[in-house]
PDB file of N, CA and C in Angstrom:
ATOM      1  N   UNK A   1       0.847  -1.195   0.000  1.00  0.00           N
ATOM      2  CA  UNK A   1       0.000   0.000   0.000  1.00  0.00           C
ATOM      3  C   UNK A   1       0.885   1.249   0.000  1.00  0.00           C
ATOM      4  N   UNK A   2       0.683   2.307  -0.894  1.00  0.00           N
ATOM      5  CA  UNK A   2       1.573   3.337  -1.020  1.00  0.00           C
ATOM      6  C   UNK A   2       1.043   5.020   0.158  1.00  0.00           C
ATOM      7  N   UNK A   3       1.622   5.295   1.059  1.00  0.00           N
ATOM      8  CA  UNK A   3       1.393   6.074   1.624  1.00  0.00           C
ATOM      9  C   UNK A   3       2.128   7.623   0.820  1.00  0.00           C
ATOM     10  N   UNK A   4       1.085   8.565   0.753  1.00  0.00           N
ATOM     11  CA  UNK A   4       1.270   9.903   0.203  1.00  0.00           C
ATOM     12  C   UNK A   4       1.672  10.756   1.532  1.00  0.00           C
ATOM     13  N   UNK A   5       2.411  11.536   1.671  1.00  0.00           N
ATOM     14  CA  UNK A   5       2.701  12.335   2.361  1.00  0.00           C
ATOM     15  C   UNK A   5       2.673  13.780   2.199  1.00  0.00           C
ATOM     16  N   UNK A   6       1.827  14.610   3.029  1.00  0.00           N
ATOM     17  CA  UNK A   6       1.534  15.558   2.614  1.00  0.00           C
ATOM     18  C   UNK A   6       1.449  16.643   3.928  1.00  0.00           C
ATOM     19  N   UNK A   7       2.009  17.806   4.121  1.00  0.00           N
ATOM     20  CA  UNK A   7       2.016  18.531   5.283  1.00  0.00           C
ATOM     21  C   UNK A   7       2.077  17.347   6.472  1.00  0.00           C
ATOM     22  N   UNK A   8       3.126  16.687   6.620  1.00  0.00           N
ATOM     23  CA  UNK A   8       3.585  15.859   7.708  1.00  0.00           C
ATOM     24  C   UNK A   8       2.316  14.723   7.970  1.00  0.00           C
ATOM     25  N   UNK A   9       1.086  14.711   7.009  1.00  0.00           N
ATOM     26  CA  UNK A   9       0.187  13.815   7.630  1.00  0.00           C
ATOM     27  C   UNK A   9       0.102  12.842   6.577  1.00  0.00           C
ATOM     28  N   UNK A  10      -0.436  11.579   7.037  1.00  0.00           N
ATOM     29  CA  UNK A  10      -0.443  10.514   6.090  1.00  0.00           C
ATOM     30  C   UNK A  10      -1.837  10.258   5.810  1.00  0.00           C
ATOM     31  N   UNK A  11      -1.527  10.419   4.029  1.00  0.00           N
ATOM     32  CA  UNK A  11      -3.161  10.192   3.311  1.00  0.00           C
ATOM     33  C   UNK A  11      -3.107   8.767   2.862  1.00  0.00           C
ATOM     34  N   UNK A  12      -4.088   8.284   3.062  1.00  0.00           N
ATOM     35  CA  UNK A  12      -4.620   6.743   1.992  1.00  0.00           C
ATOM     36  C   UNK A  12      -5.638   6.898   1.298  1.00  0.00           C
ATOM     37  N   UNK A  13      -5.462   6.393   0.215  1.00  0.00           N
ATOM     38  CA  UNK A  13      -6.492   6.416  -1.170  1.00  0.00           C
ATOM     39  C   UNK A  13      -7.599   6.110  -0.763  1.00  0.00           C
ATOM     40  N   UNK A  14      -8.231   5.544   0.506  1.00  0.00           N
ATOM     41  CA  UNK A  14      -9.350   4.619   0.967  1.00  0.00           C
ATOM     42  C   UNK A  14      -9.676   5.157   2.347  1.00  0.00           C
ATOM     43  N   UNK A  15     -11.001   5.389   1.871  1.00  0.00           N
ATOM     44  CA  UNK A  15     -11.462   5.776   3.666  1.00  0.00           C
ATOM     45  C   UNK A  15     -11.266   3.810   4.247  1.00  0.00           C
ATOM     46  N   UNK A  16     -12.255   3.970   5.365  1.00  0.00           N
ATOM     47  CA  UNK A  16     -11.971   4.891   6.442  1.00  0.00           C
ATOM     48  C   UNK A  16     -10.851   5.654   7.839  1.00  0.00           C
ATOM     49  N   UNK A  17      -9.765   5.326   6.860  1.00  0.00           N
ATOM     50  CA  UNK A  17      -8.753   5.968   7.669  1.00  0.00           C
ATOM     51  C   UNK A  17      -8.500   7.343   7.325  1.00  0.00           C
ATOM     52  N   UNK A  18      -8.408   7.548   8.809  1.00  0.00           N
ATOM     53  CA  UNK A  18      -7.957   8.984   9.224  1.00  0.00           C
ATOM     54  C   UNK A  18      -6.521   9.868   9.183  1.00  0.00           C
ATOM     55  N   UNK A  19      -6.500  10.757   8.552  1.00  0.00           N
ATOM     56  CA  UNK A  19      -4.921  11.103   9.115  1.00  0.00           C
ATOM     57  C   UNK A  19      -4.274  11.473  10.291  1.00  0.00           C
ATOM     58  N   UNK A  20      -5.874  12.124  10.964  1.00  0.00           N
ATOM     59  CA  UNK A  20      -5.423  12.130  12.520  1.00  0.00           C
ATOM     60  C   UNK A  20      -5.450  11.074  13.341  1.00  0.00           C
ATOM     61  N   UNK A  21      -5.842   9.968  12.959  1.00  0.00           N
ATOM     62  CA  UNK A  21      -5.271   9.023  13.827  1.00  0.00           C
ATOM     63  C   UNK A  21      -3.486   8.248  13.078  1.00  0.00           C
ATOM     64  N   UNK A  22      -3.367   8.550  11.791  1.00  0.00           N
ATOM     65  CA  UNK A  22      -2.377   7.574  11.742  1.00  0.00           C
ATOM     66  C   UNK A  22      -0.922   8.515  11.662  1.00  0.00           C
ATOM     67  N   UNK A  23      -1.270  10.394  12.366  1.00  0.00           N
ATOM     68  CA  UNK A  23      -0.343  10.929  12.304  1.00  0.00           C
ATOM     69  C   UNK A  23       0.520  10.713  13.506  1.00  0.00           C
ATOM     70  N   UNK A  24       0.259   9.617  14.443  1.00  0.00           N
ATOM     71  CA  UNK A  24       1.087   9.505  15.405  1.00  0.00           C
ATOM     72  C   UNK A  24       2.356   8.482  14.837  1.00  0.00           C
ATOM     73  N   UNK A  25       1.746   7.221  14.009  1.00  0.00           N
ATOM     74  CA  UNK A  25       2.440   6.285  13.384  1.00  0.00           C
ATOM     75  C   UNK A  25       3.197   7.359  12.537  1.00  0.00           C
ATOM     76  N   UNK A  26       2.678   8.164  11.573  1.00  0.00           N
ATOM     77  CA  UNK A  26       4.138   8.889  10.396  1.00  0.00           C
ATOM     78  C   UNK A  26       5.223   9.493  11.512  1.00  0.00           C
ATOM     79  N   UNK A  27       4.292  10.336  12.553  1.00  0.00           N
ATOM     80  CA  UNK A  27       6.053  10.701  13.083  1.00  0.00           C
ATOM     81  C   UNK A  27       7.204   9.676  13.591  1.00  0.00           C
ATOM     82  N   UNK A  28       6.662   8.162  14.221  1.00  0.00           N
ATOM     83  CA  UNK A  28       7.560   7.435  14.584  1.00  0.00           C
ATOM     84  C   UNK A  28       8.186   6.859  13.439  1.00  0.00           C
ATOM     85  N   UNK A  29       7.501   7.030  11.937  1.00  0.00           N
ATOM     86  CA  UNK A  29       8.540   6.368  10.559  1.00  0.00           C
ATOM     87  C   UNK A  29       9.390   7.114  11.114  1.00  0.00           C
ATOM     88  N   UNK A  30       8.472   8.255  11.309  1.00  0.00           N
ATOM     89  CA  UNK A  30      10.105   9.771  10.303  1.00  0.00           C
ATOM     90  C   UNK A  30      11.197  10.291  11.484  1.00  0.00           C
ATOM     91  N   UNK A  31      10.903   9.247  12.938  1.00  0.00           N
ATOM     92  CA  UNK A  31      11.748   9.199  13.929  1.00  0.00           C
ATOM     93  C   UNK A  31      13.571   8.822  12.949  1.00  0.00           C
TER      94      UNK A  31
END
């Protein structure tokens, strides 16, 4: 699955995910 990155938050092509929930997971990638 390809994650877009955009103003530090992570978009998916497919609801129902959120970016505010999975912006805790992008900052620990970008640890």
């Amino acid at each position: 699955m390809q994650f877009l990155e955009k103003n530090g938050m992570i978009l998916l092509p497919h609801p129902p995910y959120s970016p505010d929930l999975l912006l805790p997971v992008w900052e620990e990638l970008m640890e």
